[in-house]
C-alpha atoms as a PDB file:
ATOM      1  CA  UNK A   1     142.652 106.479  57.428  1.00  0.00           C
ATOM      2  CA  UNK A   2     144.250 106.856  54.217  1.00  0.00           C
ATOM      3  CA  UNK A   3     141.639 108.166  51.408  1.00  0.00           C
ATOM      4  CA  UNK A   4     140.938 107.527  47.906  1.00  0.00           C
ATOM      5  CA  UNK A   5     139.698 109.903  45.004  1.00  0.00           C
ATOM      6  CA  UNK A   6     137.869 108.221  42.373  1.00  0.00           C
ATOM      7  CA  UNK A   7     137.290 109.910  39.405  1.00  0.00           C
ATOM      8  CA  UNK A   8     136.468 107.234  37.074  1.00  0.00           C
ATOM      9  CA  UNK A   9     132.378 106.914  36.449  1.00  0.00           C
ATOM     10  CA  UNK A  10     130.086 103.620  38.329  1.00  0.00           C
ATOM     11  CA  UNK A  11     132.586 102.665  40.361  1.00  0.00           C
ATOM     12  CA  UNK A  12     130.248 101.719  43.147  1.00  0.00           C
ATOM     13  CA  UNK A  13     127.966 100.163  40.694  1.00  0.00           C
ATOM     14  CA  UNK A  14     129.944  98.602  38.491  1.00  0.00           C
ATOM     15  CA  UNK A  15     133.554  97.831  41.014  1.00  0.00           C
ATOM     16  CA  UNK A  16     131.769  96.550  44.215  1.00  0.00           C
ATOM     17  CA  UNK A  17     134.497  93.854  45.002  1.00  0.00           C
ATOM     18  CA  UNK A  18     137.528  96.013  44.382  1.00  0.00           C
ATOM     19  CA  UNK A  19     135.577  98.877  46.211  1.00  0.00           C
ATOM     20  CA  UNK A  20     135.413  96.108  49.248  1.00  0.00           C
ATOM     21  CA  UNK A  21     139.131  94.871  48.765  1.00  0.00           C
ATOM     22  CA  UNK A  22     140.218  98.296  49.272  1.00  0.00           C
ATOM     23  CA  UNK A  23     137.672  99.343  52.221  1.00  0.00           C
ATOM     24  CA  UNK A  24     138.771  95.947  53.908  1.00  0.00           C
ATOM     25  CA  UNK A  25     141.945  97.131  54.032  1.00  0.00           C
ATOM     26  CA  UNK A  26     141.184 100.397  55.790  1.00  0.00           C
ATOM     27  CA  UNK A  27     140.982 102.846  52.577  1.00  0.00           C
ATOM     28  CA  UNK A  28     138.153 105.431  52.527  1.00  0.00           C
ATOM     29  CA  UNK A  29     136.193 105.671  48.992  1.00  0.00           C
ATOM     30  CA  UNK A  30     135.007 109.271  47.991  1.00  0.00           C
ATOM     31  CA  UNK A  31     133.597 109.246  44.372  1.00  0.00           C
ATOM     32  CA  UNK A  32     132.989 112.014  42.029  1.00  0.00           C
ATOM     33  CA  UNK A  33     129.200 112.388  42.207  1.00  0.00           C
ATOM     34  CA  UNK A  34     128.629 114.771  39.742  1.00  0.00           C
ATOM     35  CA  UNK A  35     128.014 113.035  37.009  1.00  0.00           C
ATOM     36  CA  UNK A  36     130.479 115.335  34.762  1.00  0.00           C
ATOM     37  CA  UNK A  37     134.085 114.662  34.460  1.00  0.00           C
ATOM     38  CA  UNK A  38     136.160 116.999  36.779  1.00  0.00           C
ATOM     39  CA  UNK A  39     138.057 119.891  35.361  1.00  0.00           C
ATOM     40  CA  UNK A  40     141.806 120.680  36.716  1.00  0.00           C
ATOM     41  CA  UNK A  41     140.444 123.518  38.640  1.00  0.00           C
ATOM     42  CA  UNK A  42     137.673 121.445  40.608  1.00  0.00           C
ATOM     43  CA  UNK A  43     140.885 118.540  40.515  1.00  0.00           C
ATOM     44  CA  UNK A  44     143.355 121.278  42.139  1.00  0.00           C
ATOM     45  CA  UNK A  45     140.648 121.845  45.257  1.00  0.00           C
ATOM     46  CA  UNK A  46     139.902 118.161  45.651  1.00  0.00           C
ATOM     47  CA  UNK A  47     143.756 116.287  45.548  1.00  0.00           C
ATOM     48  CA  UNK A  48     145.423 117.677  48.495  1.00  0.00           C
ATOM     49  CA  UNK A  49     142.983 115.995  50.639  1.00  0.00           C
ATOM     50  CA  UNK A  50     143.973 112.151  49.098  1.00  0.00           C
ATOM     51  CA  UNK A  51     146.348 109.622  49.571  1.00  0.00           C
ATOM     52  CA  UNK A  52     145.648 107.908  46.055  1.00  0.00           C
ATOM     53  CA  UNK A  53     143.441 108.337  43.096  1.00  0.00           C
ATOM     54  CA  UNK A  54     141.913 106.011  40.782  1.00  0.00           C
ATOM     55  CA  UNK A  55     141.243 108.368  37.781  1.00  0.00           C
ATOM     56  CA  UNK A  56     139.202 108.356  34.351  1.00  0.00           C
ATOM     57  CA  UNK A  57     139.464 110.696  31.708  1.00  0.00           C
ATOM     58  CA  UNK A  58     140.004 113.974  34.121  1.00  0.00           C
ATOM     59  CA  UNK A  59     142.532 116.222  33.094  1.00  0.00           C
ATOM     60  CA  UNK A  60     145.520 115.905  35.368  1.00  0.00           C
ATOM     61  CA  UNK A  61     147.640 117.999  34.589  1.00  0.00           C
ATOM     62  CA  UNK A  62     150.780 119.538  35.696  1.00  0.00           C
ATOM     63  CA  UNK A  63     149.274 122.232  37.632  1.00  0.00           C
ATOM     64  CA  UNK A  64     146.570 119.390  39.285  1.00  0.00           C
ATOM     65  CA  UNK A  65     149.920 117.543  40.400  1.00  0.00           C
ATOM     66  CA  UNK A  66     151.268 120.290  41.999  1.00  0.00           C
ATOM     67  CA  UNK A  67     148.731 120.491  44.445  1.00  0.00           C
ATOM     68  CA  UNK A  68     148.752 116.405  45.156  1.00  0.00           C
ATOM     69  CA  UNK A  69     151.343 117.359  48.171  1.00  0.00           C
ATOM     70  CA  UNK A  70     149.315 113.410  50.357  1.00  0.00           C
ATOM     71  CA  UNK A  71     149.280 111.494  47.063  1.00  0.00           C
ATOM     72  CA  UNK A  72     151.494 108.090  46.349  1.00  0.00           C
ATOM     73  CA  UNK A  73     149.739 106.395  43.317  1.00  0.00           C
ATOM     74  CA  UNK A  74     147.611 107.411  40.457  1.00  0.00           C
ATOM     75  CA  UNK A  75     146.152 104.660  38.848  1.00  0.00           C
ATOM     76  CA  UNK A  76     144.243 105.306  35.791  1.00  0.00           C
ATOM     77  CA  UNK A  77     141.276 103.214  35.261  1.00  0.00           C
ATOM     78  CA  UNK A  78     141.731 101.743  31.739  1.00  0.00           C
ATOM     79  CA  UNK A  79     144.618 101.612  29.427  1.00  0.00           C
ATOM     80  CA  UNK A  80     145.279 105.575  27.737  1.00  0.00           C
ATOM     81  CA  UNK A  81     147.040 108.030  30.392  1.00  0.00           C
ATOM     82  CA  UNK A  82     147.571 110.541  27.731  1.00  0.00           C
ATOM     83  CA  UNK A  83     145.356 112.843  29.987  1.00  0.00           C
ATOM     84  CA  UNK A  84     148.036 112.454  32.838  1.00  0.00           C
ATOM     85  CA  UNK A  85     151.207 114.531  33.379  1.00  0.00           C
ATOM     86  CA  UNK A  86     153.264 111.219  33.908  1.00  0.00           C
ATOM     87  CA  UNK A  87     156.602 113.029  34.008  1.00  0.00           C
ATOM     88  CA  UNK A  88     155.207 115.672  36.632  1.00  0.00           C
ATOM     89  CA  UNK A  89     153.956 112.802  38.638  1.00  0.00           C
ATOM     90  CA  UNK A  90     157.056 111.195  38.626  1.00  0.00           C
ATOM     91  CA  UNK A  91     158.924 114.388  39.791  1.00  0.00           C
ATOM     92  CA  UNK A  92     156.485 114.606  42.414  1.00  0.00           C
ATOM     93  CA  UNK A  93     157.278 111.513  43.560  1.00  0.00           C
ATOM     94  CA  UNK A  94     154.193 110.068  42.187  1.00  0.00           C
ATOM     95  CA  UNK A  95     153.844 106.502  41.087  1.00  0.00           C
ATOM     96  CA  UNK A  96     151.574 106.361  37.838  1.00  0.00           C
ATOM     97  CA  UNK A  97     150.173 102.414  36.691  1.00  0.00           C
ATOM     98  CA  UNK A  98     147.392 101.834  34.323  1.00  0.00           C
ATOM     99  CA  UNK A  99     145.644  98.998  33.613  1.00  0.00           C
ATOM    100  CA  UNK A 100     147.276  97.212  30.432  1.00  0.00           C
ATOM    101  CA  UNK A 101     145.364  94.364  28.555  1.00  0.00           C
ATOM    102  CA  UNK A 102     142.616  94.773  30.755  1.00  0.00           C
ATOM    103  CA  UNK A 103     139.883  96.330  28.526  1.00  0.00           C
ATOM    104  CA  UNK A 104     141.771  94.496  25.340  1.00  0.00           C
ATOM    105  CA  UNK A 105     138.537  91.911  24.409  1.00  0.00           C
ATOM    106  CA  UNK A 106     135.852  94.649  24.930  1.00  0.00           C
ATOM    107  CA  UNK A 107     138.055  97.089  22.683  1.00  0.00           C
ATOM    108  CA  UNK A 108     138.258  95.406  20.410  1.00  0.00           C
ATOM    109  CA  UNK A 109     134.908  93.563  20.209  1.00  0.00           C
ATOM    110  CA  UNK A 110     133.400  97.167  19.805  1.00  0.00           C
ATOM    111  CA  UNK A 111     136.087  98.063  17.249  1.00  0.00           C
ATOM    112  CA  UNK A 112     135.035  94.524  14.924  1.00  0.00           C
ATOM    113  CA  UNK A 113     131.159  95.573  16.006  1.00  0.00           C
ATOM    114  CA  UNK A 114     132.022  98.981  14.169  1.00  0.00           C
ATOM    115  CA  UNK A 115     133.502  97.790  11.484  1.00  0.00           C
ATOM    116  CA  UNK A 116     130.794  94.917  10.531  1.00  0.00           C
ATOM    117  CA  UNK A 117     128.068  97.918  11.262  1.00  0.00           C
ATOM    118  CA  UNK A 118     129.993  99.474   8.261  1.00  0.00           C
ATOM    119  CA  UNK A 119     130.507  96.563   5.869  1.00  0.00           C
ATOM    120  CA  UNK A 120     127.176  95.445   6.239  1.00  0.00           C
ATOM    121  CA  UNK A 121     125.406  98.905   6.639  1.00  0.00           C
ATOM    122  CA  UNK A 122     123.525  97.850   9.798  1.00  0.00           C
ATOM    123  CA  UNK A 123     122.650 101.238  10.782  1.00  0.00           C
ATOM    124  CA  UNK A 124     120.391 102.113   8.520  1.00  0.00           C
ATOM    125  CA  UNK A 125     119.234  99.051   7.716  1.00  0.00           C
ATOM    126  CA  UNK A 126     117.824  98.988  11.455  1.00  0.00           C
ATOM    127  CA  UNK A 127     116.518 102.177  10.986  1.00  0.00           C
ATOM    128  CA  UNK A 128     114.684 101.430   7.634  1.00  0.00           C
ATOM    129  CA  UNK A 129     112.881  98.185   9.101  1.00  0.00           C
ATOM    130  CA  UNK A 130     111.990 100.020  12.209  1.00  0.00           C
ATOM    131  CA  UNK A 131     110.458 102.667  10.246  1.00  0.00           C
ATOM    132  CA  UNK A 132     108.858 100.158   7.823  1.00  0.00           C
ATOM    133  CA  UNK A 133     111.294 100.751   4.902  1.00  0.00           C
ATOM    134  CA  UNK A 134     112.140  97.603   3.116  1.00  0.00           C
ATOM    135  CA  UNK A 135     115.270  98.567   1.275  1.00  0.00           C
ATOM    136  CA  UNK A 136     117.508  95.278   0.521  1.00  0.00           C
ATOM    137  CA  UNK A 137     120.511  97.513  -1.273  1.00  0.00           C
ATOM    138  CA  UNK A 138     123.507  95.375  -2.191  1.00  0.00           C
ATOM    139  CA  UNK A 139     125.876  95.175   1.173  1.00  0.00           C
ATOM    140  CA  UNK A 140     130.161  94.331   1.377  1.00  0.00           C
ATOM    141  CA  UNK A 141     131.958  90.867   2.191  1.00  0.00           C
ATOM    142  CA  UNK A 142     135.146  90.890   4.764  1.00  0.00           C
ATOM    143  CA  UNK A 143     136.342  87.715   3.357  1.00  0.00           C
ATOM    144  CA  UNK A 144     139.575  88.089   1.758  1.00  0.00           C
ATOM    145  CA  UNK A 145     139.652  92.075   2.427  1.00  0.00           C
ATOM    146  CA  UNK A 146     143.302  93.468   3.853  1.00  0.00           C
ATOM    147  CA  UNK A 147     142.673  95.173   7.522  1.00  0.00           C
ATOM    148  CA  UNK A 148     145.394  97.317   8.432  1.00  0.00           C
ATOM    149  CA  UNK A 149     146.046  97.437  12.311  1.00  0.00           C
ATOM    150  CA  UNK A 150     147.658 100.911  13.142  1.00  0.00           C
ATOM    151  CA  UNK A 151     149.564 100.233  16.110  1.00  0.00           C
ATOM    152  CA  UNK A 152     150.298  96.423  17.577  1.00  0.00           C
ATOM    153  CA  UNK A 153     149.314  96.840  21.433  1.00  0.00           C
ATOM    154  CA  UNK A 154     147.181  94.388  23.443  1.00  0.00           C
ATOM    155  CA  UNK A 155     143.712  95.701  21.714  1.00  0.00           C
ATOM    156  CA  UNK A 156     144.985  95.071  18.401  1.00  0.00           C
ATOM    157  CA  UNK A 157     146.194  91.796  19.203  1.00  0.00           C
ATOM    158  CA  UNK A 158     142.746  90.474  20.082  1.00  0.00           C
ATOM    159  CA  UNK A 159     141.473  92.296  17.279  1.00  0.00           C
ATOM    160  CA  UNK A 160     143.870  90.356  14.995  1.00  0.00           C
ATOM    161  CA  UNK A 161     142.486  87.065  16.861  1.00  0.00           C
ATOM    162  CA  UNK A 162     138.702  87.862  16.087  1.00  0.00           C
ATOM    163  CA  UNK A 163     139.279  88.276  12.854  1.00  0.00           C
ATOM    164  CA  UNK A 164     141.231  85.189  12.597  1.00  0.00           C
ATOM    165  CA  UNK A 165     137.745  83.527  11.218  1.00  0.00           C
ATOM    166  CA  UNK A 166     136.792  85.706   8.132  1.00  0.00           C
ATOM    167  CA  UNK A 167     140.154  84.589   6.315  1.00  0.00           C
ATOM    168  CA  UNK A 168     141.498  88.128   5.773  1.00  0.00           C
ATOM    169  CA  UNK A 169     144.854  89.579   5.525  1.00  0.00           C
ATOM    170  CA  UNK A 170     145.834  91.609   8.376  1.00  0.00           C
ATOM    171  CA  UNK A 171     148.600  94.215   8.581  1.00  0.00           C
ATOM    172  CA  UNK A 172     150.343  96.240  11.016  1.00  0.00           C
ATOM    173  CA  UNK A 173     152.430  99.004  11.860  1.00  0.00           C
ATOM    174  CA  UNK A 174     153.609  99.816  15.344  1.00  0.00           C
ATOM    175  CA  UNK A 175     157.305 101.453  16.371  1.00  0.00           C
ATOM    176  CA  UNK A 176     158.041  98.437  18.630  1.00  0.00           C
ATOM    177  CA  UNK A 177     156.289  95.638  16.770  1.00  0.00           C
ATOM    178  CA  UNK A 178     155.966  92.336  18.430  1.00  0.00           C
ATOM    179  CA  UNK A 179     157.074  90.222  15.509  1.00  0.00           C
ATOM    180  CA  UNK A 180     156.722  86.638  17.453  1.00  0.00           C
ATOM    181  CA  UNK A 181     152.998  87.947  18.910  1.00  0.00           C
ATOM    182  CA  UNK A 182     152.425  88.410  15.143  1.00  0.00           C
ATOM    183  CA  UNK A 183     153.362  85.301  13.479  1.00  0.00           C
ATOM    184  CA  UNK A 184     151.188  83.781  15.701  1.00  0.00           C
ATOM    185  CA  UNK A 185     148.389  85.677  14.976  1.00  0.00           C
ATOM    186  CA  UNK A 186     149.776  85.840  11.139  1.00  0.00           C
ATOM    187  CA  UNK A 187     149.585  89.253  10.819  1.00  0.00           C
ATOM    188  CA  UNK A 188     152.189  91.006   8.893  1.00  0.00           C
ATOM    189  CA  UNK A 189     154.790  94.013   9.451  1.00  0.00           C
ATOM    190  CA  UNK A 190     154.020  97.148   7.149  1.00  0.00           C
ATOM    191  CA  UNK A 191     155.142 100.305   7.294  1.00  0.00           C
ATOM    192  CA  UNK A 192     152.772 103.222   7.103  1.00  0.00           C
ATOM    193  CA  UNK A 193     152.713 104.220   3.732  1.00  0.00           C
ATOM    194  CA  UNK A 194     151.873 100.402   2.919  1.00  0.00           C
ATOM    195  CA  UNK A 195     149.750  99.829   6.066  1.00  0.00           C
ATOM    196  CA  UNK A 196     147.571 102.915   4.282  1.00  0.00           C
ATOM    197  CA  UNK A 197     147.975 102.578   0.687  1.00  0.00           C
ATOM    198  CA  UNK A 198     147.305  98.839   0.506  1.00  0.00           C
ATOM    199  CA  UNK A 199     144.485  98.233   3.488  1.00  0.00           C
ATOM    200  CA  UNK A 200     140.453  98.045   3.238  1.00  0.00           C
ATOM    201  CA  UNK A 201     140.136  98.830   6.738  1.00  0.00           C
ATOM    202  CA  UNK A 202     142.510 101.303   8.484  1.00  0.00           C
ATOM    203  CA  UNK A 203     142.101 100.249  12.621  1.00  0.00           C
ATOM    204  CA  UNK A 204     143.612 102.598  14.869  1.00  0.00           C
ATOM    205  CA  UNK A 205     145.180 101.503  18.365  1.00  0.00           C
ATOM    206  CA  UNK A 206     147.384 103.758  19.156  1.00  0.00           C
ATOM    207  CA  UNK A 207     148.052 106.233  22.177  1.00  0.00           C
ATOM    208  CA  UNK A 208     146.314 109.583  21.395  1.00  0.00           C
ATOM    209  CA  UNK A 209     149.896 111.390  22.606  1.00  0.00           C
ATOM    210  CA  UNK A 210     150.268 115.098  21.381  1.00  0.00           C
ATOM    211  CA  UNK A 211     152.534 113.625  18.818  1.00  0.00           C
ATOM    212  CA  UNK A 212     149.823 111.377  17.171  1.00  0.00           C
ATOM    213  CA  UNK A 213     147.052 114.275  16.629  1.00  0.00           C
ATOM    214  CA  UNK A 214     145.808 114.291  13.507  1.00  0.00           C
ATOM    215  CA  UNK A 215     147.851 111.814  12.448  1.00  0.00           C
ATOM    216  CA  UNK A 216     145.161 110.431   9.905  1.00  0.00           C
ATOM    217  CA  UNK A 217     145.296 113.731   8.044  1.00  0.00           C
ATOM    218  CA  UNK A 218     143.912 114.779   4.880  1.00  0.00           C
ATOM    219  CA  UNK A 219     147.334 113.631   3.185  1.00  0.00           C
ATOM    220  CA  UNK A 220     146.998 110.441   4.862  1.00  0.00           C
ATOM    221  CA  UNK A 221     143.072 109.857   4.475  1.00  0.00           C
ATOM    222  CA  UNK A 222     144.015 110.417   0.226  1.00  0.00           C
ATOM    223  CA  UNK A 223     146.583 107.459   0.505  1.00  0.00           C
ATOM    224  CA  UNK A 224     143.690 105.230   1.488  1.00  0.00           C
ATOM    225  CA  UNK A 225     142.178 103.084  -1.329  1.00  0.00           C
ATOM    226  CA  UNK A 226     138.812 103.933  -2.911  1.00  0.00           C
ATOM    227  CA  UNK A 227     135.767 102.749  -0.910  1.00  0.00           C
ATOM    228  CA  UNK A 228     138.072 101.820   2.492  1.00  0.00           C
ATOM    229  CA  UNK A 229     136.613 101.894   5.920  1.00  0.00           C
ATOM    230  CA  UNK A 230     138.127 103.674   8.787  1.00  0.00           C
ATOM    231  CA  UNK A 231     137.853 102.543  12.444  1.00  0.00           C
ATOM    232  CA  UNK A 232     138.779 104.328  15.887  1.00  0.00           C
ATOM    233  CA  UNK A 233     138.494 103.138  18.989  1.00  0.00           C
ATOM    234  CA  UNK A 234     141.712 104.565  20.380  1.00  0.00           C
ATOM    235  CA  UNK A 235     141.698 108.498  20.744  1.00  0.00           C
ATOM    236  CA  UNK A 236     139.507 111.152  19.061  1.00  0.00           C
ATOM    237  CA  UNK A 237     142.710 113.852  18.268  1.00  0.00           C
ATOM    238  CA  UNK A 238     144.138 110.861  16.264  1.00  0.00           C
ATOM    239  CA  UNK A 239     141.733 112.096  12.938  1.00  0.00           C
ATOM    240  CA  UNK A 240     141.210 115.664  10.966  1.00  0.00           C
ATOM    241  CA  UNK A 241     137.169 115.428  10.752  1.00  0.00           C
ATOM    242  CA  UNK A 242     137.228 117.654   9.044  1.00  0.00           C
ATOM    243  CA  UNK A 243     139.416 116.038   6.852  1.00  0.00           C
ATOM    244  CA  UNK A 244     137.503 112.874   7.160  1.00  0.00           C
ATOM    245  CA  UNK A 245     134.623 114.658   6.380  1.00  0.00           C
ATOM    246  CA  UNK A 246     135.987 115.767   3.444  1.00  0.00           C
ATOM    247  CA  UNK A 247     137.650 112.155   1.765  1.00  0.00           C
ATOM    248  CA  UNK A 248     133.470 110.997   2.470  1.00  0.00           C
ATOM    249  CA  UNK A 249     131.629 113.608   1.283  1.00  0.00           C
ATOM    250  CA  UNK A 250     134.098 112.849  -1.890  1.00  0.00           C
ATOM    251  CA  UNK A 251     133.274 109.647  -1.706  1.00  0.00           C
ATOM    252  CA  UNK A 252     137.083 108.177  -1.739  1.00  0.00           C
ATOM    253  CA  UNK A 253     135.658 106.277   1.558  1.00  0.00           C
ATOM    254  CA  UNK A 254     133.202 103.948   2.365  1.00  0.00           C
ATOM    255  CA  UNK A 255     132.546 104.861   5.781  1.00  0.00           C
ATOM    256  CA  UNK A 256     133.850 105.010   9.217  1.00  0.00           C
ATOM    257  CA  UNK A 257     133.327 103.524  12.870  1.00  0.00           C
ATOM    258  CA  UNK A 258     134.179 105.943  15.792  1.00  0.00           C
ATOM    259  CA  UNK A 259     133.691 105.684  18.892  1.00  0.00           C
ATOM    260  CA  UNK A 260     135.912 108.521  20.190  1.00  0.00           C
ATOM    261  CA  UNK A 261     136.010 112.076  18.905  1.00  0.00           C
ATOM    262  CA  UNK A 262     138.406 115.159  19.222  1.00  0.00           C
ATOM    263  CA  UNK A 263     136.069 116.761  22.214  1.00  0.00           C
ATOM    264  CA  UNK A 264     134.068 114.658  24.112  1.00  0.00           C
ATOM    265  CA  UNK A 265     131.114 114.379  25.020  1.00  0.00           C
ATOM    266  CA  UNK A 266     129.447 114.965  21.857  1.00  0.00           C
ATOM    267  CA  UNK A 267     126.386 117.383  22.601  1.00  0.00           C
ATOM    268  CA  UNK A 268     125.278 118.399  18.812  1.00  0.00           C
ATOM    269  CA  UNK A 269     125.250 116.485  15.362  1.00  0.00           C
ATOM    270  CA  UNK A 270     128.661 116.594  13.308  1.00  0.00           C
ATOM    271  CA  UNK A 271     128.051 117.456   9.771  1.00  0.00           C
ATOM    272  CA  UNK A 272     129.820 113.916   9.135  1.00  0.00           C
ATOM    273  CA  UNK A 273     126.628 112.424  10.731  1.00  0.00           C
ATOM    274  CA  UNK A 274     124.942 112.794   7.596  1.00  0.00           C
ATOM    275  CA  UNK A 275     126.972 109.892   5.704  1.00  0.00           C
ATOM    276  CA  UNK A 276     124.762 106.772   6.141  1.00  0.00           C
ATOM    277  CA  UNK A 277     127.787 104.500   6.540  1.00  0.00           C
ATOM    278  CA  UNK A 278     129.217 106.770   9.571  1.00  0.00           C
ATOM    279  CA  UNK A 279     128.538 104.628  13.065  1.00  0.00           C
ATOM    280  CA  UNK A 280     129.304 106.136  16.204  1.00  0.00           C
ATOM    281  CA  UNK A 281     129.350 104.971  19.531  1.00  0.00           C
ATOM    282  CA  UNK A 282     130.007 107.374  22.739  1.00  0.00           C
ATOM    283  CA  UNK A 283     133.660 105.998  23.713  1.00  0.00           C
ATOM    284  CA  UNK A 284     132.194 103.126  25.327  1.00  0.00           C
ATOM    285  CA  UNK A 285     135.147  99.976  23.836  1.00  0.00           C
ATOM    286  CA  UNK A 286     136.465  99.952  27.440  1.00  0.00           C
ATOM    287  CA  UNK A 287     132.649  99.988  28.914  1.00  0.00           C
ATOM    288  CA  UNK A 288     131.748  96.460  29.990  1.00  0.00           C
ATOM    289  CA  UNK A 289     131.049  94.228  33.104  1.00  0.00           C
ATOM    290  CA  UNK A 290     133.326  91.964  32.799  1.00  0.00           C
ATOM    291  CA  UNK A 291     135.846  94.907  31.727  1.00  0.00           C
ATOM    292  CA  UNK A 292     135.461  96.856  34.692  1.00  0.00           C
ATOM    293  CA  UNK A 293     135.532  94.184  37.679  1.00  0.00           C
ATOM    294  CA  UNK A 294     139.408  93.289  35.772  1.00  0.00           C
ATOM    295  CA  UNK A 295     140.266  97.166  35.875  1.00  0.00           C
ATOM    296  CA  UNK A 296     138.923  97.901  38.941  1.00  0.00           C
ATOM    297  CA  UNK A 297     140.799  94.866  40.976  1.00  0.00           C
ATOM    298  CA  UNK A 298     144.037  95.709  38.562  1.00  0.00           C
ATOM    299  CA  UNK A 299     143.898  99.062  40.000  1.00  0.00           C
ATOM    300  CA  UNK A 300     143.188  97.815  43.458  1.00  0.00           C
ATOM    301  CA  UNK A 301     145.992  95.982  43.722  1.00  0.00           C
ATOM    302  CA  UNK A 302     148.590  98.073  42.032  1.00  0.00           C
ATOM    303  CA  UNK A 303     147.371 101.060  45.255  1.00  0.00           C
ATOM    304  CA  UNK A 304     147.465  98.065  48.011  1.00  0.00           C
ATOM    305  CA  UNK A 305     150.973  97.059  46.291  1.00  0.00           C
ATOM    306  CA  UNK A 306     151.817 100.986  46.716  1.00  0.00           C
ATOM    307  CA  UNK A 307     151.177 101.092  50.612  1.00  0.00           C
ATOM    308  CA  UNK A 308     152.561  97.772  51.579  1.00  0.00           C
ATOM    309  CA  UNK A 309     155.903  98.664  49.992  1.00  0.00           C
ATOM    310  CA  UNK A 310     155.674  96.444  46.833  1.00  0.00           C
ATOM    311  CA  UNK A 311     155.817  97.291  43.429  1.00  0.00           C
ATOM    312  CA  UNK A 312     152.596  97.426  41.068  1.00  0.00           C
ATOM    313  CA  UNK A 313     152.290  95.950  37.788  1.00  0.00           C
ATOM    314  CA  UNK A 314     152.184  98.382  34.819  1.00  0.00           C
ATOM    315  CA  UNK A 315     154.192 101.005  36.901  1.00  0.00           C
ATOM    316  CA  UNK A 316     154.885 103.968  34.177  1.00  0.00           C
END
C-alpha cells in the first residue's frame, strides 16, 4: 500500500472527499497530529517511510529531501512553495505541484476584508461599542482612491474584480504582467516606483522568495503617499516591521492589514499592535470551506495523476 504524509492542518475535518478519493484508490492517510507544524528534523525521521506528501507550511528543505529516498510527488496544499526546496526535489527525482488559483477568492476576500477594516476603522469601532464607548470619529471613502496591486497572479486578479464596484483606479506591477487579463479587469501597468509613489493602498501578492524579503523596506515604505494603507496577505518576510513600525508611529501611514508576519505563529504583542488602524489576522486568506475541498481534490488528483503515469496540473 502506497502511503501518504500529510502535513497540512484539518485535513480529515476539513478534506473528507479528497481524503476518500485517495483511500478509494488504495492510498494510506497518516496526518500530522500534533497540532504544531513539523520541523525538518521531525520531517527527516518521518519521509523515508512515504510514497507522497501533501504538505503545508513545513520546512522542506534540502536536507528533508535527502532523506525522501520512497517519495514521487510533493504537493503543497495552497498556492506559496517558497518553504520547499523545488530544485532539490527535482534532482531527487521529485515531482513538486501546488495548487494555483485555488485559494484566489478567499485571498483575496480577506485581503479587501483588511483593507475596508482599515478605511473604515472597524476594529476599534467594534471594540468601543462592545465596551460601551460611543465614539463616531470621522472614517475614509474607497471611492475614487488608486489601489496599487504588487504582483498580478491569480489572487490579485480577483482582488482587481472585487473592487471592480467602488469605482477606483487600480494599478499593478508584476515581472510577467498579464496585459490582456488586465484590460479586462481595467487595471493598469506601473512600474514600482509609480505603483508606490502614486497608490492609496499598496496590496501585496507576491511569492515571499528569498529575493523578495523585505522588499517593502524603509526606502520603499517613505515613497508611499501620506496617510496610505498597506495590505499583506502574501508572505510575512515581504515587510521591515520594523520599518513599518517606524513610517506609522511617524504617522506617514494610515494603517495596515496583515495577515502574515516574518515568524509565525505570533505568540506575544508586536509593538506595531499599538496603532489603532493596524488589523491582523493569523494567516488565515487561504482558510475556508469552500477553499479547502478545491485544494484538497487539486492535490488529490495531481498524486493519483503521479501514480497512474499522467502528468499533474501545476507541475513546478
Amino acid at each position: 500500500m502506497k502511503k501518504i504524509l500529510v502535513t497540512a492542518s484539518r485535513y480529515s475535518t476539513l478534506c473528507k472527499s479528497a481524503k476518500k478519493l485517495l483511500e478509494d484508490n488504495g492510498f494510506q492517510i497518516d496526518e500530522n497530529s500534533t497540532g504544531n507544524r513539523y520541523t525538518a528534523d521531525e520531517l527527516s525521521k518521518l519521509v523515508p517511510a512515504y510514497d507522497a506528501a501533501i504538505v503545508g507550511m513545513d520546512p522542506w528543505n534540502k536536507e528533508v529531501i535527502a532523506k525522501a529516498d520512497r517519495m514521487k510527488i510533493i504537493a503543497k496544499f495552497g498556492v506559496g512553495y517558497d518553504n520547499i526546496d523545488v530544485e532539490a526535489a527535482k534532482k531527487k527525482g521529485i515531482t513538486v505541484t501546488y495548487a494555483a488559483g485555488q485559494n484566489a477568492v478567499s485571498v483575496a476576500e480577506l485581503a479587501f476584508s483588511l483593507l475596508m477594516s482599515v478605511v473604515k476603522n472597524l476594529s476599534k469601532f467594534n471594540t468601543h461599542v462592545k465596551k460601551g464607548i460611543w465614539d463616531r470619529e470621522l472614517q475614509y471613502e474607497l471611492y475614487g482612491k488608486t489601489i496599487g496591486l504588487y504582483g498580478f497572479g491569480n489572487i490579485a486578479q480577483k482582488f482587481a474584480e472585487m473592487l471592480a464596484g467602488f469605482h477606483v483606479n487600480i494599478l499593478a506591477y508584476d515581472p510577467y504582467f498579464n496585459k490582456e487579463r488586465a484590460d479586462e479587469r481595467n487595471v493598469i501597468y506601473a512600474d514600482v516606483d509609480t505603483l508606490l509613489t502614486h497608490s492609496d493602498v499598496i496590496s501585496l501578492h507576491i511569492p515571499g522568495f528569498r529575493e523578495h524579503s523585505h522588499i517593502i523596506n524603509e526606502s520603499a515604505l517613505s515613497m508611499m503617499k501620506q496617510n496610505s494603507i498597506l495590505i499583506n496577505t502574501a508572505r510575512g518576510n515581504l515587510i521591515d516591521l520594523t520599518a513599518l513600525q517606524k513610517a506609522l508611529d511617524e504617522q506617514h501611514l494610515l494603517g495596515a492589514g496583515l495577515d502574515c508576519f516574518e515568524i509565525e505563529p505570533i505568540t506575544d504583542p508586536l509593538p506595531l499592535f499599538r496603532h489603532e488602524r493596524v488589523v491582523c489576522t493569523p494567516h488565515c486568506g487561504g482558510k475556508t470551506c469552500e477553499a479547502y475541498e478545491r485544494i484538497s481534490l487539486s492535490t488529490a488528483h495531481n498524486i493519483l495523476d503521479i501514480f497512474q503515469g499522467k502528468t499533474p496540473e501545476n507541475k513546478l
